[in-house]
N, C-alpha and C. Protein backbone atom coordinates (compact mmCIF):
# COMPACT_ATOMS: atom_id res chain seq x y z
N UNK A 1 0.84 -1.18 0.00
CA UNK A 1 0.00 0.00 0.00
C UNK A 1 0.88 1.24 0.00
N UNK A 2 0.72 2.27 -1.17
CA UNK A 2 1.28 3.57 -1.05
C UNK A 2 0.93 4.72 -0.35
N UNK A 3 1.86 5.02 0.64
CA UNK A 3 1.55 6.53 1.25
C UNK A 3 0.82 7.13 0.78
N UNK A 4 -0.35 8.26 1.14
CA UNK A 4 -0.82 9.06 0.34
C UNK A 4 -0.04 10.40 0.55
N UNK A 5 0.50 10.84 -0.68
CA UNK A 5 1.31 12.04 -0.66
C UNK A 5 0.56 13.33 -0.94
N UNK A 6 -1.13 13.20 -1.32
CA UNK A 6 -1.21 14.67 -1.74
C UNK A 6 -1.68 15.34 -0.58
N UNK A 7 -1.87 14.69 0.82
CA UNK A 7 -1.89 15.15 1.86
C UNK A 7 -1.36 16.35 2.50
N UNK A 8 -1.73 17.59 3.02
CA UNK A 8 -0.98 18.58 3.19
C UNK A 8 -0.03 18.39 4.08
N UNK A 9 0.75 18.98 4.26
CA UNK A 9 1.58 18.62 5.79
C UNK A 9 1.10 19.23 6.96
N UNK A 10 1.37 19.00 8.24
CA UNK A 10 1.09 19.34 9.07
C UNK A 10 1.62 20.85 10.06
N UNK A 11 1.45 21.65 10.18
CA UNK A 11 2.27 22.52 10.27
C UNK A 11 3.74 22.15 11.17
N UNK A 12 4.42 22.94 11.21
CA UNK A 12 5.64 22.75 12.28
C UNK A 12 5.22 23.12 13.20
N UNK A 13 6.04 22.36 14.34
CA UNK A 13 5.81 22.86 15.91
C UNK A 13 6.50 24.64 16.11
N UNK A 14 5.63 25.13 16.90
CA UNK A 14 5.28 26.46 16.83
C UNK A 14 7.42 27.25 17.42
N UNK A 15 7.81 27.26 16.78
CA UNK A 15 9.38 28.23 16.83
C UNK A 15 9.31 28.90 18.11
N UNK A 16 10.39 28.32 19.31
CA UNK A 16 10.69 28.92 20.67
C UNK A 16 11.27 29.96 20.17
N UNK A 17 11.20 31.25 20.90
CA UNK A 17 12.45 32.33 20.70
C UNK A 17 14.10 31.64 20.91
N UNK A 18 15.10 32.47 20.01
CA UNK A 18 16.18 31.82 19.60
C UNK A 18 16.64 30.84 19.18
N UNK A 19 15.35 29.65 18.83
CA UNK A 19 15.22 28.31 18.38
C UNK A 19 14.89 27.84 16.84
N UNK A 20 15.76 27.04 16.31
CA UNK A 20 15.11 27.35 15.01
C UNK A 20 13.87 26.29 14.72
N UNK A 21 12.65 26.48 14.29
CA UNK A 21 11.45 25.49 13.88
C UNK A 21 12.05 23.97 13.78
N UNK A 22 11.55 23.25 14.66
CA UNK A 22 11.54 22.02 14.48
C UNK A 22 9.89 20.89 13.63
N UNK A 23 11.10 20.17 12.61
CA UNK A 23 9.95 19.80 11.88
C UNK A 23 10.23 17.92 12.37
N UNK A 24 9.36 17.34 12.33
CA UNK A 24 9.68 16.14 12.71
C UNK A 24 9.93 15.32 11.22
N UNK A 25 10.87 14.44 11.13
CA UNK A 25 11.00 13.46 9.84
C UNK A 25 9.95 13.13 9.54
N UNK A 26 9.54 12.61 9.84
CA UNK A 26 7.89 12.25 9.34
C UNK A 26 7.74 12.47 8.47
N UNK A 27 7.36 13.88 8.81
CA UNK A 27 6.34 15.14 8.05
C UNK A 27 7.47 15.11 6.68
N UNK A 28 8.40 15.11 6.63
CA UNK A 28 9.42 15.05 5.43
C UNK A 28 8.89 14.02 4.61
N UNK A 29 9.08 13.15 5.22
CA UNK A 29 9.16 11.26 4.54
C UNK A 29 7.65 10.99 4.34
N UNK A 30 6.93 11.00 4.54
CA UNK A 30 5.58 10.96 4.93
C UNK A 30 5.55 8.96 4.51
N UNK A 31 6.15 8.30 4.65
CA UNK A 31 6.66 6.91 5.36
C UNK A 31 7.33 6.74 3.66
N UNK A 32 7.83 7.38 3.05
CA UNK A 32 9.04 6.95 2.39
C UNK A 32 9.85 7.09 3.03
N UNK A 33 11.48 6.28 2.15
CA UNK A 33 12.80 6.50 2.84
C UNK A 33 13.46 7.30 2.18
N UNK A 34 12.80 7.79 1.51
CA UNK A 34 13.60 8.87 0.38
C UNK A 34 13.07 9.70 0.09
N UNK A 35 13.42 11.07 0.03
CA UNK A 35 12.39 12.11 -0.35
C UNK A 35 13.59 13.51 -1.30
N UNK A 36 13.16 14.14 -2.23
CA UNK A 36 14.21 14.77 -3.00
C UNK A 36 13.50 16.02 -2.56
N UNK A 37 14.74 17.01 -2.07
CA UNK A 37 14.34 18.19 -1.82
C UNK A 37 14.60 19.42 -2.88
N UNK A 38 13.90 19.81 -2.97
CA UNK A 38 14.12 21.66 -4.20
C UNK A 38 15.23 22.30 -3.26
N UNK A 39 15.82 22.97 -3.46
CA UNK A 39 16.07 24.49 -3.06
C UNK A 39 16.96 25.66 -4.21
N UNK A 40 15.96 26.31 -4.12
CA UNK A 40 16.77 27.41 -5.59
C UNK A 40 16.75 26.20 -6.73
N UNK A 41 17.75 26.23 -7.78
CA UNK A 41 18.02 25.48 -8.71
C UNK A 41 18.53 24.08 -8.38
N UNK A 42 18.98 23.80 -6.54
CA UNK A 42 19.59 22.17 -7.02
C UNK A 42 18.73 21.39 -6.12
N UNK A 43 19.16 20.11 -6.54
CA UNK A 43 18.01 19.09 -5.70
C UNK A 43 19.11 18.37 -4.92
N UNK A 44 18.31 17.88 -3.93
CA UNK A 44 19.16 17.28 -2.76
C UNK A 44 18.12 15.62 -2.52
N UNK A 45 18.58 14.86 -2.07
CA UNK A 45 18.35 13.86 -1.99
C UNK A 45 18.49 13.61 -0.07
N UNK A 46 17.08 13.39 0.75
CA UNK A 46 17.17 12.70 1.79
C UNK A 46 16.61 11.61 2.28
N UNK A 47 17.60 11.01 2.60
CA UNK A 47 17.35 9.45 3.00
C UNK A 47 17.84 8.64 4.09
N UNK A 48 16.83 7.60 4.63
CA UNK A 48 16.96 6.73 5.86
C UNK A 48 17.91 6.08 5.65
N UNK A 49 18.64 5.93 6.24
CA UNK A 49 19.86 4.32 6.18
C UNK A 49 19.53 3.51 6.85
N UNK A 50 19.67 2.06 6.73
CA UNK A 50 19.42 1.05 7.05
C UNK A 50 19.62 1.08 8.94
N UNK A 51 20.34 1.99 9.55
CA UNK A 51 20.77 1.84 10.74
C UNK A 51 19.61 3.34 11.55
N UNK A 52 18.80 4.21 10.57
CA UNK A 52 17.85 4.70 11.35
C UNK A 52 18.33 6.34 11.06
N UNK A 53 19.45 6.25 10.51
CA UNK A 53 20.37 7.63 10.39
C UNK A 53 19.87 8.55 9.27
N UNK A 54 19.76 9.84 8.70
CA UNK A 54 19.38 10.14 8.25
C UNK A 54 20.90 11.24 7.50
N UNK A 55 20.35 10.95 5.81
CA UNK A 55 21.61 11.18 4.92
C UNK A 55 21.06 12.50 4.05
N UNK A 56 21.73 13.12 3.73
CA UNK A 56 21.44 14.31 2.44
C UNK A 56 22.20 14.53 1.68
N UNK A 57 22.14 14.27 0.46
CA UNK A 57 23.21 14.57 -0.24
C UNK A 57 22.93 15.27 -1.42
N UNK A 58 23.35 15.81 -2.61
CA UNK A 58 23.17 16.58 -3.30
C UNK A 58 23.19 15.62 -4.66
């Protein structure tokens, strides 16, 4: 069974002063292990490793 992805996300937990917004993986992955991120012109690639760790690479 496939995730449903057109789901909105959930907002982020609300930003402490001097803290930067914490978003939980989850909300990234939405139960993939891989998810390709935009930013400006390049794409980045993030992903689970087999040991729970979490990778980004370009």
């Amino acid at each position: 069974m496939q995730p449903n992805t057109n789901q909105p996300m959930p907002p982020a937990a609300p930003a402490v002063a001097g803290l930067p917004p914490r978003i939980d993986s989850n909300q990234l992955l939405r139960g993939h292990r891989t998810v390709e991120i935009e930013h400006g012109e390049q794409r980045y690639t993030l992903r689970v490793t087999k040991d729970n760790k979490l990778i980004l690479t370009k």
